[in-house]
N, C-alpha and C. Protein backbone atom coordinates (compact mmCIF):
# COMPACT_ATOMS: atom_id res chain seq x y z
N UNK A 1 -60.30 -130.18 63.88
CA UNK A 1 -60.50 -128.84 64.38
C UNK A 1 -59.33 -128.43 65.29
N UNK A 2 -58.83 -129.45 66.07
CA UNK A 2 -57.57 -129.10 67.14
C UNK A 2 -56.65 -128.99 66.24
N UNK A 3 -56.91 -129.20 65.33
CA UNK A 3 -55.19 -129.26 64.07
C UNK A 3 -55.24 -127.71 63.49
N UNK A 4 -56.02 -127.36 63.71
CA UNK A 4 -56.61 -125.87 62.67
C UNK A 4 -56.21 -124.95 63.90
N UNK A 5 -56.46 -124.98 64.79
CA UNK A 5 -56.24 -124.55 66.11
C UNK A 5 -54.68 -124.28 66.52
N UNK A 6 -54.25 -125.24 66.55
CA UNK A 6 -52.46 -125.45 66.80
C UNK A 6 -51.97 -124.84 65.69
N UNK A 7 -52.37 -125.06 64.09
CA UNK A 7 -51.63 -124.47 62.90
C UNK A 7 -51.57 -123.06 63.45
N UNK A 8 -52.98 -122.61 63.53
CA UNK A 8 -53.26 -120.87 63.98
C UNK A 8 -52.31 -120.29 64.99
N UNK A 9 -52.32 -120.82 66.02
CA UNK A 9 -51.13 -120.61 67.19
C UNK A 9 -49.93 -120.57 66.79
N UNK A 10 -49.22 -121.60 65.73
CA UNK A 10 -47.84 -121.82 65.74
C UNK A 10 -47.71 -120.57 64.67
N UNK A 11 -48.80 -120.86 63.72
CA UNK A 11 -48.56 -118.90 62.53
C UNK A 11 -48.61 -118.10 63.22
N UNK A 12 -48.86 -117.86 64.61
CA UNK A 12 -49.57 -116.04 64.90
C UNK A 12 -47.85 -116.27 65.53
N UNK A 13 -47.16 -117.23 66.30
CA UNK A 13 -45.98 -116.94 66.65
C UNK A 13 -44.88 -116.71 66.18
N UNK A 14 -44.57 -117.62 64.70
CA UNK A 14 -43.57 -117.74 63.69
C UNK A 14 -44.16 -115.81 63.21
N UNK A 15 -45.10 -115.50 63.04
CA UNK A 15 -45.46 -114.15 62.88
C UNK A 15 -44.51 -113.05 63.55
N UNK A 16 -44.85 -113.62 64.45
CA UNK A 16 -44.55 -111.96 66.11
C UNK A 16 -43.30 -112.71 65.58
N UNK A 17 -42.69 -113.68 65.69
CA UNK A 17 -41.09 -113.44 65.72
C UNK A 17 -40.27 -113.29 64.20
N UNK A 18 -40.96 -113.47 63.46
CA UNK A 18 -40.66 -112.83 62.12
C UNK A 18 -40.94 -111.00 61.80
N UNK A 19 -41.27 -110.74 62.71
CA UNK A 19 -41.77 -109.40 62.51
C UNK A 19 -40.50 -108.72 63.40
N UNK A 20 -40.75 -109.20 64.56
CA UNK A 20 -39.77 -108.26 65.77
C UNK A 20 -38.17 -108.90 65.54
N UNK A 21 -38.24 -109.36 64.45
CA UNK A 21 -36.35 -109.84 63.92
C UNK A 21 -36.57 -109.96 62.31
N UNK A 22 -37.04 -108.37 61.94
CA UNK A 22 -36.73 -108.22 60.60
C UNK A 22 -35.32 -107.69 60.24
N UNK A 23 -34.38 -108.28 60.66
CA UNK A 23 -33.18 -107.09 60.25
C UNK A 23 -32.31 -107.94 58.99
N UNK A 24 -31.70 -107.22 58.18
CA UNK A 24 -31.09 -107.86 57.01
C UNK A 24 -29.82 -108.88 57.40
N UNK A 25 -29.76 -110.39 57.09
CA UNK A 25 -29.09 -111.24 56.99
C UNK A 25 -28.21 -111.55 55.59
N UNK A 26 -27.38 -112.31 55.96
CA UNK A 26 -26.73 -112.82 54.41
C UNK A 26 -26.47 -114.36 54.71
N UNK A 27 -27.07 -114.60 53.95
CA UNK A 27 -27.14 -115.95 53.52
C UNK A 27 -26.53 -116.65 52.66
N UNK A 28 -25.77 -117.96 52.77
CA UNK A 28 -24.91 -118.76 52.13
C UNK A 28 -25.30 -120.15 51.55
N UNK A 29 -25.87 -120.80 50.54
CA UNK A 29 -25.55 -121.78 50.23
C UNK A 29 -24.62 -122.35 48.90
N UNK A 30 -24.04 -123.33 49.64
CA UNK A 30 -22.94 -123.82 49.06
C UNK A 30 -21.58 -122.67 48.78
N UNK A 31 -21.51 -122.34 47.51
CA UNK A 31 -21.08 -121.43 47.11
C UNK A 31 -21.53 -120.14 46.64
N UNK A 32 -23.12 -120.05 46.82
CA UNK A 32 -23.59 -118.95 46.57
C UNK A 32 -23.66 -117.96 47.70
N UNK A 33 -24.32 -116.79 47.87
CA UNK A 33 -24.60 -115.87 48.77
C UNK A 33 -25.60 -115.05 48.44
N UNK A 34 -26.57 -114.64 49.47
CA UNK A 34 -27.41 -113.86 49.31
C UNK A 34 -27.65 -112.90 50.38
N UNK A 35 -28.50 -112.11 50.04
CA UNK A 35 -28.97 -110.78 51.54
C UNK A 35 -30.06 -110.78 51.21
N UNK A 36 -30.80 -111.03 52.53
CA UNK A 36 -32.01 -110.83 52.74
C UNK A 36 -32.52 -110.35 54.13
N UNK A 37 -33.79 -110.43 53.97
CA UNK A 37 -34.37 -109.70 55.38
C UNK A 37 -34.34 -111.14 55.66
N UNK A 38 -34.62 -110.73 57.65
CA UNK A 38 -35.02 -112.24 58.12
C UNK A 38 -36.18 -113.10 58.03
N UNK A 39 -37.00 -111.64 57.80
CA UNK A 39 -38.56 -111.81 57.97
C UNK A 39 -38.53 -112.95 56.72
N UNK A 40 -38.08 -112.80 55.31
CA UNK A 40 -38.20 -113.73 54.42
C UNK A 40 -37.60 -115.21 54.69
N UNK A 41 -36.91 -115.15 55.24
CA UNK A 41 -35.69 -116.49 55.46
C UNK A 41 -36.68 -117.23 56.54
N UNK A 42 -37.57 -116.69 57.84
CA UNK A 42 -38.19 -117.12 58.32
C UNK A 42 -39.71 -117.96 57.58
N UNK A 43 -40.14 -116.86 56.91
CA UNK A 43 -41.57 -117.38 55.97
C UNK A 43 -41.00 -118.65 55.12
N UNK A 44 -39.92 -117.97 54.60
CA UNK A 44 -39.43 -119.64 53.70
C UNK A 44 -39.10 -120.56 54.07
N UNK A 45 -38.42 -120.62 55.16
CA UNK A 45 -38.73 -121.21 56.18
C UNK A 45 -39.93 -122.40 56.26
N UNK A 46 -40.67 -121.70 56.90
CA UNK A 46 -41.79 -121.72 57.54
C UNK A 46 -43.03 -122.90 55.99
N UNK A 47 -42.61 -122.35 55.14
CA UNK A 47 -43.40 -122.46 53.72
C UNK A 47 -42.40 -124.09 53.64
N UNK A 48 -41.69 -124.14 53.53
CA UNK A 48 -40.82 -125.08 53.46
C UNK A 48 -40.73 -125.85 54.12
N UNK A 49 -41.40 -126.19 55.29
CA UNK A 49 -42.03 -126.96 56.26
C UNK A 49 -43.13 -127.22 56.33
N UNK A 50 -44.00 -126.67 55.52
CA UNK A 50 -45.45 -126.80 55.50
C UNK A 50 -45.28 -127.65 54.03
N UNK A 51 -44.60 -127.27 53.56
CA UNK A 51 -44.22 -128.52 52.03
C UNK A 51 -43.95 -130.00 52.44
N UNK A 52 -43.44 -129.92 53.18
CA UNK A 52 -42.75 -131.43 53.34
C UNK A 52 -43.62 -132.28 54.05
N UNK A 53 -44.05 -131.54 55.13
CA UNK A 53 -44.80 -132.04 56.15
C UNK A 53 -46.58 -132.80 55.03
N UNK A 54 -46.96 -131.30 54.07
CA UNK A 54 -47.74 -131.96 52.76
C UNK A 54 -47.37 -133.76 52.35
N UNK A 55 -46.27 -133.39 51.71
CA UNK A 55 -45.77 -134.58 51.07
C UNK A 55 -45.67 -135.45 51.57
N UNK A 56 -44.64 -135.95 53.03
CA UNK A 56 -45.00 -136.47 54.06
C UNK A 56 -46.51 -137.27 54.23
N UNK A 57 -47.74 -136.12 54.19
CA UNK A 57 -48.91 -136.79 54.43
C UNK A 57 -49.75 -137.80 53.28
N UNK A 58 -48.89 -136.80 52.12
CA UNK A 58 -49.83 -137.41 50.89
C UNK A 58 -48.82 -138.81 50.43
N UNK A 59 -47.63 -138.88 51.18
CA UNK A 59 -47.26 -140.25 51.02
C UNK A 59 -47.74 -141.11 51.88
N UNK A 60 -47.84 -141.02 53.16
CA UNK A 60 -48.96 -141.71 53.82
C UNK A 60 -49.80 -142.37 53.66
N UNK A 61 -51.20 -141.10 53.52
CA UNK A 61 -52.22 -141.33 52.28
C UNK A 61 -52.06 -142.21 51.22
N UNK A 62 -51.31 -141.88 51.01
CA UNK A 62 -51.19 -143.13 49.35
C UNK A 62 -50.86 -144.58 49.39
N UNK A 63 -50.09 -144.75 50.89
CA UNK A 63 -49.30 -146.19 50.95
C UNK A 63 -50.45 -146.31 52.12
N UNK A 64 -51.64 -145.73 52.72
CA UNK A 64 -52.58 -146.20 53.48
C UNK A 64 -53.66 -146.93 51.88
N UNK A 65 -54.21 -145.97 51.37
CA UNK A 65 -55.06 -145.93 49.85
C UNK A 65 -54.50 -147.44 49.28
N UNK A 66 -53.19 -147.68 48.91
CA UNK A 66 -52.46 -148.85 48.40
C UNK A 66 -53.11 -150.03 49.09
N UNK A 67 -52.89 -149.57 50.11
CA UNK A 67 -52.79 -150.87 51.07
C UNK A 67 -54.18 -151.28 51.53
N UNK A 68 -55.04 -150.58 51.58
CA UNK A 68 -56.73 -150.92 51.47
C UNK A 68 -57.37 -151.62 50.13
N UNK A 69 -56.67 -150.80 49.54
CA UNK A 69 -57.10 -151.46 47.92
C UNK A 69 -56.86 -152.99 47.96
N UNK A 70 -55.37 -153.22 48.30
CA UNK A 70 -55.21 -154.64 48.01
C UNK A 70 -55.97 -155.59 49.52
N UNK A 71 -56.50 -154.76 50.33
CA UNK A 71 -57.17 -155.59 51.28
C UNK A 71 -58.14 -156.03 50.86
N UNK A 72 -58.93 -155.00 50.10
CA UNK A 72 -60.38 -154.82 49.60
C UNK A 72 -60.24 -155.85 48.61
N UNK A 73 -58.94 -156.04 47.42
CA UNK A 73 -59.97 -157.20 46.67
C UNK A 73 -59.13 -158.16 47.28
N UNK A 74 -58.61 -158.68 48.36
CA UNK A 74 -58.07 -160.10 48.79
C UNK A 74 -59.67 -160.19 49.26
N UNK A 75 -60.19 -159.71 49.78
CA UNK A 75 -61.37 -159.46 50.87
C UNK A 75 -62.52 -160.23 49.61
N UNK A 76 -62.58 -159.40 48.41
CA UNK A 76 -63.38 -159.74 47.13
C UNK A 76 -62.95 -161.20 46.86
N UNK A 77 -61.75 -161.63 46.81
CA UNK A 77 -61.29 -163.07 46.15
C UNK A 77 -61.53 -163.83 47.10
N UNK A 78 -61.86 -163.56 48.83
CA UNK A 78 -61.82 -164.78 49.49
C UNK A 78 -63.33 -165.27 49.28
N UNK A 79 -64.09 -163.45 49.32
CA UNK A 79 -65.69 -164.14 49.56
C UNK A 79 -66.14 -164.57 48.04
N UNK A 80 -65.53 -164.62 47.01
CA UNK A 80 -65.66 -165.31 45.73
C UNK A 80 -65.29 -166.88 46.18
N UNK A 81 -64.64 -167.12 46.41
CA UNK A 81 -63.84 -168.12 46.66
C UNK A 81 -64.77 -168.81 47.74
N UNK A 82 -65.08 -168.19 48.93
CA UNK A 82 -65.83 -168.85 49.99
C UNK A 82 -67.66 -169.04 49.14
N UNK A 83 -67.62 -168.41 48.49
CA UNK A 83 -68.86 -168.67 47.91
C UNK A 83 -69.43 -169.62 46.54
N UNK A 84 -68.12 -170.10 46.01
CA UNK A 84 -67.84 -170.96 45.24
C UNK A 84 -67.76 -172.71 46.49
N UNK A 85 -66.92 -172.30 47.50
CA UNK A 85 -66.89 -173.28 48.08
C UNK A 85 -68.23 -174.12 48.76
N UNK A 86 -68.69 -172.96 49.08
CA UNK A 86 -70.09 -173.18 49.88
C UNK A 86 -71.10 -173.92 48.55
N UNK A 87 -71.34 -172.95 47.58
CA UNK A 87 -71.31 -174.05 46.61
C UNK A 87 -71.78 -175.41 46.16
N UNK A 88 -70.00 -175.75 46.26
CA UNK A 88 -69.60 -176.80 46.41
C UNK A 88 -70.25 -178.31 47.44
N UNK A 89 -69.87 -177.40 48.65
CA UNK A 89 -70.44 -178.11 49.94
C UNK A 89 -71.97 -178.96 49.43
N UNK A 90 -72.66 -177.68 49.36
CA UNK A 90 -74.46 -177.71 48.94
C UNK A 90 -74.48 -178.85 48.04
N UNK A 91 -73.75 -179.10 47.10
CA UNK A 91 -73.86 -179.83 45.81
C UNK A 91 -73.45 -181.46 46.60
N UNK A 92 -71.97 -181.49 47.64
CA UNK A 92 -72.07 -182.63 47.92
C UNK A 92 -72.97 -183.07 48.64
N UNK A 93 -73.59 -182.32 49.67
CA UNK A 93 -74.49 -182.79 50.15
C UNK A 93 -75.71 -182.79 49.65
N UNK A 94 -76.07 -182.22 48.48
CA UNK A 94 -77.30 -182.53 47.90
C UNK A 94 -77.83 -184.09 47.47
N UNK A 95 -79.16 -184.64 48.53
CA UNK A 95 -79.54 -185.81 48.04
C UNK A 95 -80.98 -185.51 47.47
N UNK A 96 -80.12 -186.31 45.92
CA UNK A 96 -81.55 -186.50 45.38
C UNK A 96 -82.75 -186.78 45.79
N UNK A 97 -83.84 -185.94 45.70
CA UNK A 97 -85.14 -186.62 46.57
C UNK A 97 -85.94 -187.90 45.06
N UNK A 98 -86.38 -189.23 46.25
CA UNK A 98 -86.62 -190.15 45.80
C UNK A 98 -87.93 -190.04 44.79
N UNK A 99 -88.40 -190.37 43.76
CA UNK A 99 -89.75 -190.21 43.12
C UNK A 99 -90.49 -190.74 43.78
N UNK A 100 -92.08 -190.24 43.88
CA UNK A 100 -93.09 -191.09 44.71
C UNK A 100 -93.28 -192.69 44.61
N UNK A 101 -93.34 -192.61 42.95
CA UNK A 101 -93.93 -193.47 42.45
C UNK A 101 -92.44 -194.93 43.17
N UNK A 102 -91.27 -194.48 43.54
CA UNK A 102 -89.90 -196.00 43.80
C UNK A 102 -89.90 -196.03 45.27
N UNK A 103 -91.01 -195.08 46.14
CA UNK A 103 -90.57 -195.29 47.35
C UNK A 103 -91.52 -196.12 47.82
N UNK A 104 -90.40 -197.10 48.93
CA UNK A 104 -91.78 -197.83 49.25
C UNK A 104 -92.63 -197.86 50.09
N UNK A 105 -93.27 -198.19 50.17
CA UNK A 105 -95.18 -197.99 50.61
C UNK A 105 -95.42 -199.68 51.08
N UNK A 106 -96.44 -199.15 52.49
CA UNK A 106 -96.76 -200.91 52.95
C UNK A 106 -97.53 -201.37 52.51
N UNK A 107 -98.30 -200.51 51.83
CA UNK A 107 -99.14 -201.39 51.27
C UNK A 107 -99.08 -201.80 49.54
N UNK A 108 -99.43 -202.71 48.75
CA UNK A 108 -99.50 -203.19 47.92
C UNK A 108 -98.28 -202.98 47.22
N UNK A 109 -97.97 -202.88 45.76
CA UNK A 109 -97.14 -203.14 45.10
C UNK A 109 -96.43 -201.11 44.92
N UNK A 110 -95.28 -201.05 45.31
CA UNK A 110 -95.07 -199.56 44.92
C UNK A 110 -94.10 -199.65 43.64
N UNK A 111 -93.37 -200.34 43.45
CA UNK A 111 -92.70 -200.61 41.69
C UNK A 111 -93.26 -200.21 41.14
N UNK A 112 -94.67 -199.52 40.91
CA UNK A 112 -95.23 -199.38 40.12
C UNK A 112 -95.46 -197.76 39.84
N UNK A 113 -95.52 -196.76 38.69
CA UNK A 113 -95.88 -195.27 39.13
C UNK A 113 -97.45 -195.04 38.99
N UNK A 114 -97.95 -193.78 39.70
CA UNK A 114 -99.46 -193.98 39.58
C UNK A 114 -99.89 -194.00 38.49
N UNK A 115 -100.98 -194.11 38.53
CA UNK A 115 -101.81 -193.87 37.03
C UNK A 115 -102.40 -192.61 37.10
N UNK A 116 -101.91 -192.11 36.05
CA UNK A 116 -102.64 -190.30 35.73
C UNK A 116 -103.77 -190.61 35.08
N UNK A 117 -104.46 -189.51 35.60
CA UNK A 117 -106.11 -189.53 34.99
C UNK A 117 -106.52 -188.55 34.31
């Protein structure tokens, strides 16, 4: 909103002084020449700064956009990766639990498995 604010201010001024210094100029580039009012040389100006300053942002934008992307899937490959590992972990430490029937027991013979009925 403060950006919309300042744009508005800096147009209403590039305005008043494009208005109160309209008088005809001649203009040179390179080897060419032209005549114009000032009022135009100012707006183009003005337009021509609001271009760059665009481009400027949308290169920004894009090398910010770039650069998230490749955060986002390093971010995807580690927790693939950390979740493969973990995994892993679970598996070495997984101990087989013993059958009833081989563990032993104080009393009488446990070598033996129960008898189903």
């Amino acid at each position: 909103m403060l950006y919309i604010i300042l744009m508005g201010i800096a147009s209403f001024f590039v305005a008043v002084l494009a208005i109160q210094n309209s008088m005809p100029v001649e203009l040179s580039f390179f080897t060419m020449k032209f005549n114009s009012n000032l009022i135009v040389v100012i707006i183009l100006s003005l337009l021509a700064g609001i271009f760059i300053a665009f481009c400027w942002g949308l290169k920004l934008k894009t090398q910010h956009y770039i650069h998230d992307r490749k955060t986002q899937d390093r971010i995807n490959k580690l927790e693939y990766e950390n979740k493969g590992l973990k995994k892993r972990v679970a598996d070495l430490n997984y101990e087989e639990p013993v059958p009833e029937w081989r563990a032993p027991q104080e009393k009488g013979n446990g070598s033996m498995p129960p008898k189903i009925k």
